[in-house]
Every structure is written in structure tokens, then in C-alpha cells.
Protein backbone atom coordinates (compact mmCIF):
# COMPACT_ATOMS: atom_id res chain seq x y z
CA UNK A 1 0.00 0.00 0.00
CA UNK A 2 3.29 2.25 1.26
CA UNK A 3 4.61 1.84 -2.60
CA UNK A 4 1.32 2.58 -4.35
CA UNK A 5 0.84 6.23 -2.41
CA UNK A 6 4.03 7.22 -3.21
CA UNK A 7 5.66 6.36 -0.24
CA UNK A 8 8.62 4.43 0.36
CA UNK A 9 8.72 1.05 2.83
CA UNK A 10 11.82 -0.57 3.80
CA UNK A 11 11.71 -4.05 5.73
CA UNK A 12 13.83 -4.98 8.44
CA UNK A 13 15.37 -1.04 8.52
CA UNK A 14 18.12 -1.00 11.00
CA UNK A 15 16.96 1.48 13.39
CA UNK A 16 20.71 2.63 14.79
CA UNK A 17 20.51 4.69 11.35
CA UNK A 18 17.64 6.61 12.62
CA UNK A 19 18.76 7.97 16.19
CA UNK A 20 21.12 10.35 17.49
CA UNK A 21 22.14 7.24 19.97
CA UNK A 22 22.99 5.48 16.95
CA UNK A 23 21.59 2.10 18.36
CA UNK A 24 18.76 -0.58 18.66
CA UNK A 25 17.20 -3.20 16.49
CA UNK A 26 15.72 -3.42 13.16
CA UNK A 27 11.98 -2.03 12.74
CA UNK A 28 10.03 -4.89 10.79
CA UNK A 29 8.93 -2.04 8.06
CA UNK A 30 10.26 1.33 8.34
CA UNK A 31 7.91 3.84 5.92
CA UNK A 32 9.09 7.35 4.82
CA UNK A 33 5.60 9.50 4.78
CA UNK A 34 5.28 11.25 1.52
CA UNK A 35 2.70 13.66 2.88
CA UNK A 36 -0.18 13.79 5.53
CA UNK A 37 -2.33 12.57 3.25
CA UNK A 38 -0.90 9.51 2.75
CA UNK A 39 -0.10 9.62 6.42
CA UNK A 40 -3.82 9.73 7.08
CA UNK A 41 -4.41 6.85 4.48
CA UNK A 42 -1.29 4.47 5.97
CA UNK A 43 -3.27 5.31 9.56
CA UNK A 44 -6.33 3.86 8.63
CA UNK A 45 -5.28 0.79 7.23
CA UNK A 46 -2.56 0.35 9.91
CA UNK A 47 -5.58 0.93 12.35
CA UNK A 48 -7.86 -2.15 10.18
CA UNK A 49 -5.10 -4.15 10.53
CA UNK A 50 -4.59 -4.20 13.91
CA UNK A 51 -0.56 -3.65 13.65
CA UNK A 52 1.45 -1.59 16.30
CA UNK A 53 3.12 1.65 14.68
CA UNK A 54 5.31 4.33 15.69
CA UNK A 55 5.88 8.09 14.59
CA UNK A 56 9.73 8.66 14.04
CA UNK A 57 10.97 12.31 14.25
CA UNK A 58 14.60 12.51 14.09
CA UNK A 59 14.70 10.19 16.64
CA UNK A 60 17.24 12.41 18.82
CA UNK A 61 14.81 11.74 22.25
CA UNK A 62 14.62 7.94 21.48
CA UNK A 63 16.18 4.58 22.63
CA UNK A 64 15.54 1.46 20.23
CA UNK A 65 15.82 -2.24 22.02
CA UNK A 66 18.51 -4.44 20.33
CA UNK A 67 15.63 -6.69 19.58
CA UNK A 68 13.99 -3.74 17.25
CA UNK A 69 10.35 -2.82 17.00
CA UNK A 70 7.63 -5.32 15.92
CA UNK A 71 5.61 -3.11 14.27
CA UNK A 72 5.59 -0.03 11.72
CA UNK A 73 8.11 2.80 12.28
CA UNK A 74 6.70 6.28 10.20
CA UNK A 75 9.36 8.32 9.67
CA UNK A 76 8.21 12.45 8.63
CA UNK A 77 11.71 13.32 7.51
CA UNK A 78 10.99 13.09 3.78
CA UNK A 79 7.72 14.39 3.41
CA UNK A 80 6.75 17.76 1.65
CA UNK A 81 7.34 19.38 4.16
CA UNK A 82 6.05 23.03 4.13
CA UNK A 83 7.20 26.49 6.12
CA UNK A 84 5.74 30.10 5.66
CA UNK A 85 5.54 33.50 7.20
CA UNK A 86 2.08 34.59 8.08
CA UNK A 87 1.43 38.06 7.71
CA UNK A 88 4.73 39.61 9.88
CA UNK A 89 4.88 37.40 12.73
CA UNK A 90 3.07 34.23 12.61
CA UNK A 91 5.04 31.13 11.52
CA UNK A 92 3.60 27.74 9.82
CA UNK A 93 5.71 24.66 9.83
CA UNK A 94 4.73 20.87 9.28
CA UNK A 95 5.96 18.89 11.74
CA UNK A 96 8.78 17.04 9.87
CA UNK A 97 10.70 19.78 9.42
CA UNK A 98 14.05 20.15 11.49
CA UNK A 99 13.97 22.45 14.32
CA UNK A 100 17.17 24.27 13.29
CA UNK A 101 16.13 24.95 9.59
CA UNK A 102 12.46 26.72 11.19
CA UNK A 103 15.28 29.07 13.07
CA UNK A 104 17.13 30.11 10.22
CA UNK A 105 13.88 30.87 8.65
CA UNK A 106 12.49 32.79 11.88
CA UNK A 107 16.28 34.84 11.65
CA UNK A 108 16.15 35.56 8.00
CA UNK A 109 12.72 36.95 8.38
CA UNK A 110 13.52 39.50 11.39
CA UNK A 111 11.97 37.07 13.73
CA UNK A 112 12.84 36.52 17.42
CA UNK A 113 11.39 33.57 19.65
CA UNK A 114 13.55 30.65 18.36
CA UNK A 115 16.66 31.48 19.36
CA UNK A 116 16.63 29.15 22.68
CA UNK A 117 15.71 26.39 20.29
CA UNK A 118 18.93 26.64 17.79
CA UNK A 119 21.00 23.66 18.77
CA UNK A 120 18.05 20.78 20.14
CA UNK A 121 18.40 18.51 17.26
CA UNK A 122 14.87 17.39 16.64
CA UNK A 123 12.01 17.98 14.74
CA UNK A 124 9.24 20.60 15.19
CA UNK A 125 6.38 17.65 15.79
CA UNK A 126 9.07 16.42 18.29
CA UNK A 127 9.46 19.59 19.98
CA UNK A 128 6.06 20.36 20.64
CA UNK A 129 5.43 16.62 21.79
CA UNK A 130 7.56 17.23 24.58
CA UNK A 131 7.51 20.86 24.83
CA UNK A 132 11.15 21.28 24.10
CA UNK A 133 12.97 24.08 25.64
CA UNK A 134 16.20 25.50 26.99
CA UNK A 135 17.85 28.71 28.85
CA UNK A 136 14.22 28.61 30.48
CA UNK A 137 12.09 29.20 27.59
CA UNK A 138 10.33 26.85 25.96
CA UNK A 139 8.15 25.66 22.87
CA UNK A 140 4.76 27.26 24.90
CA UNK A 141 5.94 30.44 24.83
CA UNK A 142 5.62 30.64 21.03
CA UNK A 143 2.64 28.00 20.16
CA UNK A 144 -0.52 29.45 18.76
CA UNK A 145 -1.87 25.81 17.49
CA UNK A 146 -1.32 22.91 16.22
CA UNK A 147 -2.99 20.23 12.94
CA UNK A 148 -2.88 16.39 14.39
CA UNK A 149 -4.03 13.70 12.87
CA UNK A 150 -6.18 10.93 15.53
CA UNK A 151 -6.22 6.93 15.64
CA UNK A 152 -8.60 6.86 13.13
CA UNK A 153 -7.28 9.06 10.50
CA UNK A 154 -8.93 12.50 11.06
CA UNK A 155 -7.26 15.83 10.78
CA UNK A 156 -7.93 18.30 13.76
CA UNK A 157 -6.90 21.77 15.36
CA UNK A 158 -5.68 21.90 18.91
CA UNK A 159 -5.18 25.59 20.37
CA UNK A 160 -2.38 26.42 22.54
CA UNK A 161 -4.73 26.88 25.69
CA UNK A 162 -5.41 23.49 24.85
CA UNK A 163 -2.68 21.68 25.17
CA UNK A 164 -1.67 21.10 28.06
CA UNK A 165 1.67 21.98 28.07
CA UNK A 166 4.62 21.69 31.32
CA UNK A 167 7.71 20.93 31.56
CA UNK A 168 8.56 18.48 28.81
CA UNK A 169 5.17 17.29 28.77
CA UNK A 170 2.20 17.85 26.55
CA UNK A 171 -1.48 16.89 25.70
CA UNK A 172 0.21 15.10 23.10
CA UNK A 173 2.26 12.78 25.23
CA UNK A 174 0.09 10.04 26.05
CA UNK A 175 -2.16 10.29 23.17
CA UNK A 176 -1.43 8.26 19.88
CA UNK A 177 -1.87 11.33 17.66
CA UNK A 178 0.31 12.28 15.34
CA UNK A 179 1.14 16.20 15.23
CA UNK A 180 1.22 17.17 11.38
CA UNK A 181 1.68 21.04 11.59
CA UNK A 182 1.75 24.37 13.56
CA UNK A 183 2.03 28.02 13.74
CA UNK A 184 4.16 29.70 16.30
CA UNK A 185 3.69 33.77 17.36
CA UNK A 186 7.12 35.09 17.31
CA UNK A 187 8.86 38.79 17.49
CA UNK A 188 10.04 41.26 15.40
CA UNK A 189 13.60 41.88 15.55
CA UNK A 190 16.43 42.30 13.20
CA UNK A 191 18.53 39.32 11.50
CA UNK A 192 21.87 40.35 13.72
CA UNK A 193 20.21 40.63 16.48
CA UNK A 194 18.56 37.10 16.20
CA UNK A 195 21.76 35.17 14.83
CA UNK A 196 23.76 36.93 17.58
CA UNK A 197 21.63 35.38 20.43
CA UNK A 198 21.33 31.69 18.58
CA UNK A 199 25.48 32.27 18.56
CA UNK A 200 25.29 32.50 22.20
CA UNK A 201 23.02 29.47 22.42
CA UNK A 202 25.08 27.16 20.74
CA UNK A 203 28.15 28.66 22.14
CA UNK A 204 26.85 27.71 25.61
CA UNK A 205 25.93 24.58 24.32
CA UNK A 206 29.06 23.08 22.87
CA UNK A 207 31.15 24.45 25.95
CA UNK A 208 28.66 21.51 28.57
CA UNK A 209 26.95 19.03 26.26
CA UNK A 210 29.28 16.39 24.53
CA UNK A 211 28.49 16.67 21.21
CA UNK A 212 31.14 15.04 19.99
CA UNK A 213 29.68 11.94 20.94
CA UNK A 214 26.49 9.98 19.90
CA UNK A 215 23.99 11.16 22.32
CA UNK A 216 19.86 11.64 22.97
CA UNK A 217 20.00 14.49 24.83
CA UNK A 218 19.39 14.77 28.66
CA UNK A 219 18.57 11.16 29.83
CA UNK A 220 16.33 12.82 33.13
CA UNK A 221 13.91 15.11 33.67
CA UNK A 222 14.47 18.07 36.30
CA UNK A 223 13.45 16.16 39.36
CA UNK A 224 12.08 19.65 40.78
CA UNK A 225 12.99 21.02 44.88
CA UNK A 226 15.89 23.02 43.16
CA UNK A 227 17.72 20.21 42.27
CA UNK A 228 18.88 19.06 39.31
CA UNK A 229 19.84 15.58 37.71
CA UNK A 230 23.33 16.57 36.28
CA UNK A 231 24.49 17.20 39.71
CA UNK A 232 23.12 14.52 41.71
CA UNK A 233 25.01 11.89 39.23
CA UNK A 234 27.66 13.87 39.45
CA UNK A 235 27.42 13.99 43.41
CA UNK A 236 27.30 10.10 43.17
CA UNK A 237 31.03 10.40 41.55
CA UNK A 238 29.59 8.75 38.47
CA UNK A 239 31.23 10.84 35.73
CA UNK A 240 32.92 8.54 33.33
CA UNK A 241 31.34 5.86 34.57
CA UNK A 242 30.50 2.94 31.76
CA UNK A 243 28.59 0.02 31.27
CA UNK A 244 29.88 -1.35 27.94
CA UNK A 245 30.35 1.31 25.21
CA UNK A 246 27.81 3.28 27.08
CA UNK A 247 29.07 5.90 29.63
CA UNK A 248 28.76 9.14 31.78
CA UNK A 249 29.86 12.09 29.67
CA UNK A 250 32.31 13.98 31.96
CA UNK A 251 31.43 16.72 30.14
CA UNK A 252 27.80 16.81 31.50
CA UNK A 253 26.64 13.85 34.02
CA UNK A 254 23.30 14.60 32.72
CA UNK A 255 24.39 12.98 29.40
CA UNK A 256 24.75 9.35 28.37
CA UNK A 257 27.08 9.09 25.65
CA UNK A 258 27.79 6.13 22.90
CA UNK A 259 31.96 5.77 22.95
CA UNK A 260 31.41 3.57 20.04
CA UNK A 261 30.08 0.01 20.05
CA UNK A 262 27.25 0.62 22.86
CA UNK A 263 24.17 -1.47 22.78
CA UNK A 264 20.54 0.07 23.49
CA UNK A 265 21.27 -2.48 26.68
CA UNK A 266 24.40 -0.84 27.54
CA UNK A 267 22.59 2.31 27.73
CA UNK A 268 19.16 0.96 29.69
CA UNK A 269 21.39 -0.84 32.26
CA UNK A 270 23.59 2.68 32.75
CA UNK A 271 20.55 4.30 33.47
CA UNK A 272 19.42 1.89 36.53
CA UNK A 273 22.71 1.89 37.88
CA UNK A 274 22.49 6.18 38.02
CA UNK A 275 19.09 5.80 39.20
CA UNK A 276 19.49 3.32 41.97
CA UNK A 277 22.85 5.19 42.79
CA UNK A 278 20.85 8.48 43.46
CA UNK A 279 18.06 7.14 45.06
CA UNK A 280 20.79 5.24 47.36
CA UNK A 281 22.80 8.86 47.99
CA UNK A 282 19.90 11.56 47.92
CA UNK A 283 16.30 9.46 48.13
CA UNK A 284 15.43 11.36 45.30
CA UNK A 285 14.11 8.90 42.10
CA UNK A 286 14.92 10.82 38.85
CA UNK A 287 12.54 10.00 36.09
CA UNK A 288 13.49 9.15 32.41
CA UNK A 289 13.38 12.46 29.75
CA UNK A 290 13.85 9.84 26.78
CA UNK A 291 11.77 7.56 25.09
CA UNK A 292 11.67 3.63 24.53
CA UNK A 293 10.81 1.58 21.09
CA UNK A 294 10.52 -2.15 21.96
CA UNK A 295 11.51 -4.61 24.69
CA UNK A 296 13.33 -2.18 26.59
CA UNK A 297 12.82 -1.10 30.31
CA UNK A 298 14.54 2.03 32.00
């Protein structure tokens, strides 16, 4: 069905291609969405069928078993994607789209609003999923609304007051919808003064994450009482700690990184060892930021 609308279906797609951790299984058919349409189509008969499926962004928040996915993975990447300015400050983006090319787009039109978003490598449906943020701003301060796309194939509007949106949660994170496009209110400004504060961003960035290693971002949530997970782990003395080819960057503590070689295992049993090692030292239980794809536990 993939073939005849366009689409393209892979079988057996190794899914360490597909995420920043650049691990995990094969997915037993791996479908590049040519557009929402077809999206809405694939959905339906998915749905008849009874199969399992899974929306892929650009998998930068995600951790694949070594076993793979036993179902159908729907990746956005590829689709026609679309992004326009709307009147002189309103910006419309499908959700496929990278993050970083909607904050070029936002700079070359005078816009300001995106600049704490320049550097998270995901895409725009991903972002709003989890209500991606940084240097305490974050994807809510911008939303207007957003298009989804529901378990049975129809296309609805969702306005910002609507969705439910904390700190990387939203209404869309325990709902099997699928987020096909949105508008975010942004801020005139001028094109220096944008791409002078995204500088900054990234500057700030590359100076504590370890991006020089395959990563999915931070593993743990803020676990709230002014504390924060990157120094609890690193209270624990576990910087540099491994388990496998997966290990504490000493960068950040906050960050898992791949050395080279690590198994989606590797990772999952790093993260109960830091977990039961805080718990042990501070009593406080840190909860998972990432997401799982198969017969994984964390």
C-alpha cells in the first residue's frame, strides 16, 4: 500500500541509522511518509489491521531495544514538508521539518522567539510533543496551534490553551496522535540581532553538552525542589562511569554518551545503575526524559 501512495517502505530497517544514539534493532517495516495525506491513508489501514506503529521524528529523544520494533516505524523526515511566514509574525511549519532549519527561517525573516531552540536537534512535531525548551524558555511560549491527525485518521486543530503543556510534557504525550503542523507567534527583531543570540546558544551549548559523541539528549527530567539531575550523578562520583560502550559524559553527568560500540542495553542498564545510585545517595528517584521503542525497560 506504502509503494502505491508514493511512499517508500523498507523491511527490516536498522533502526541505529535513525537515532542520534545510533543504536537498537531493526523495525520490521520502516515507511518514509510522503505527505499527511498519505499519512492519514497508511493510519487507517494500519488501524484495520490491527498492527502496532510508531511516529519517528529525528529520533534524537529515542532509545531502540537491540531486539527492534515489531511493528511499523513512520518516519516524517521526507515528506513535503512546508514552512511560511504569516502576515509579519506568525510562523507555519509541518511537523517534519528540522527544528534548526524553522530558526534560520524565523532569523532571516527578522523574527525573534527561536533562538533558545537553535542547537536541540529534533524535529518541530518532536518539539512540541515534549515541549522542548532551553535557557528557560520553551516551545509554549511561542505555540498558537497545532494540525494532528487521531487513531482513526482525522485531521484536527488543537489551540495552545489546549494543550496542556509543562515541563517536557504535553497533551500530546500520552495520546497516539500524530502532530502534522503548527504556527508559532514570534517577534520582530532584526537578523543580527537574532543570529547573535542563537550564537550565544550554541556557544553555551558546545562548551557543557558532549556533542562530539552519539547522544539523545538529557537522559532525566528536572526532578524539581531546586535540584537538578546533572548534579546529583555527578554527586554520586559517576562521571565517566560505563557500562559497555555506554558511559557518563564527563562533560555533562546529565548525558549518556555512545563511545562507540554501545548497545541500546548498555545504555538501559547505565541508566538503573544512576538511578538506583541516586536514590541510594539523595532518596530522590529521577525519572526518564527519553523515550523507549521495543523490549526495553529504563
Amino acid at each position: 500500500m506504502a509503494s502505491s501512495l508514493g511512499c517508500t517502505a523498507l523491511e527490516n530497517e536498522p533502526m541505529k541509522f535513525h537515532t542520534s544514539f545510533k543504536v537498537g534493532g531493526n523495525a520490521r517495516l520502516f515507511i518514509y511518509i510522503k505527505n499527511y495525506e498519505c499519512l492519514a491513508l497508511i493510519l487507517k489501514f494500519i488501524k484495520e489491521n490491527g498492527l502496532n506503529f510508531f511516529i519517528l521524528g529525528k529520533g534524537t529523544n529515542l532509545l531502540v531495544a537491540d531486539s527492534g520494533y515489531d511493528g511499523v516505524v513512520l518516519s516524517l523526515l521526507k515528506s513535503e514538508n512546508k514552512l511560511n511566514l504569516i502576515g509579519q509574525d506568525t510562523l507555519s511549519c509541518t511537523a517534519g521539518l528540522p527544528l534548526a532549519k524553522v530558526c534560520v527561517f524565523a532569523m532571516k525573516n527578522n523574527l525573534s522567539g527561536l533562538e533558545f531552540a537553535w542547537g536541540i536537534p529534533g524535529s518541530c512535531g518532536g518539539a512540541l510533543y515534549m515541549n522542548a525548551g532551553a535557557y528557560g524558555e520553551d516551545i509554549s511560549n511561542i505555540i498558537i496551534e497545532a494540525n494532528h491527525i487521531d487513531e482513526k485518521g482525522n485531521i484536527q486543530t488543537l489551540q495552545a490553551k489546549d494543550m496542556e503543556l509543562a515541563y517536557r510534557k504535553s497533551y500530546y504525550s500520552d495520546k497516539n496522535f500524530i502532530i502534522s503542523s503548527m504556527k508559532f507567534k514570534l517577534s520582530p527583531s532584526s537578523e543580527n540581532e537574532v543570529k547573535y543570540k542563537m550564537f550565544e546558544n550554541i556557544k553555551k551549548r558546545k562548551s557543557k553538552q558532549p556533542l562530539e559523541f552519539p547522544n539523545a539528549g538529557s537522559i532525566f527530567k528536572r526532578p524539581g525542589g531546586g535540584y537538578y539531575a546533572g548534579a546529583l550523578i555527578q554527586d554520586c562520583n559517576l562521571k565517566g562511569f560505563s557500562v559497555g560502550g555506554a558511559m557518563v559524559s564527563p562533560k555533562h553527568a546529565g548525558f549518556i554518551v555512545n563511545t562507540g560500540g554501545a548497545t541500546a542495553n548498555d545504555v538501559a542498564n547505565l541508566i538503573k545503575h544512576i538511578k538506583e545510585s541516586v536514590r541510594n545517595n539523595s532518596g530522590i528517584e529521577l525519572e526518564c526524559e527519553i523515550k523507549t521503542l521495543g523490549d526495553i525497560k529504563i
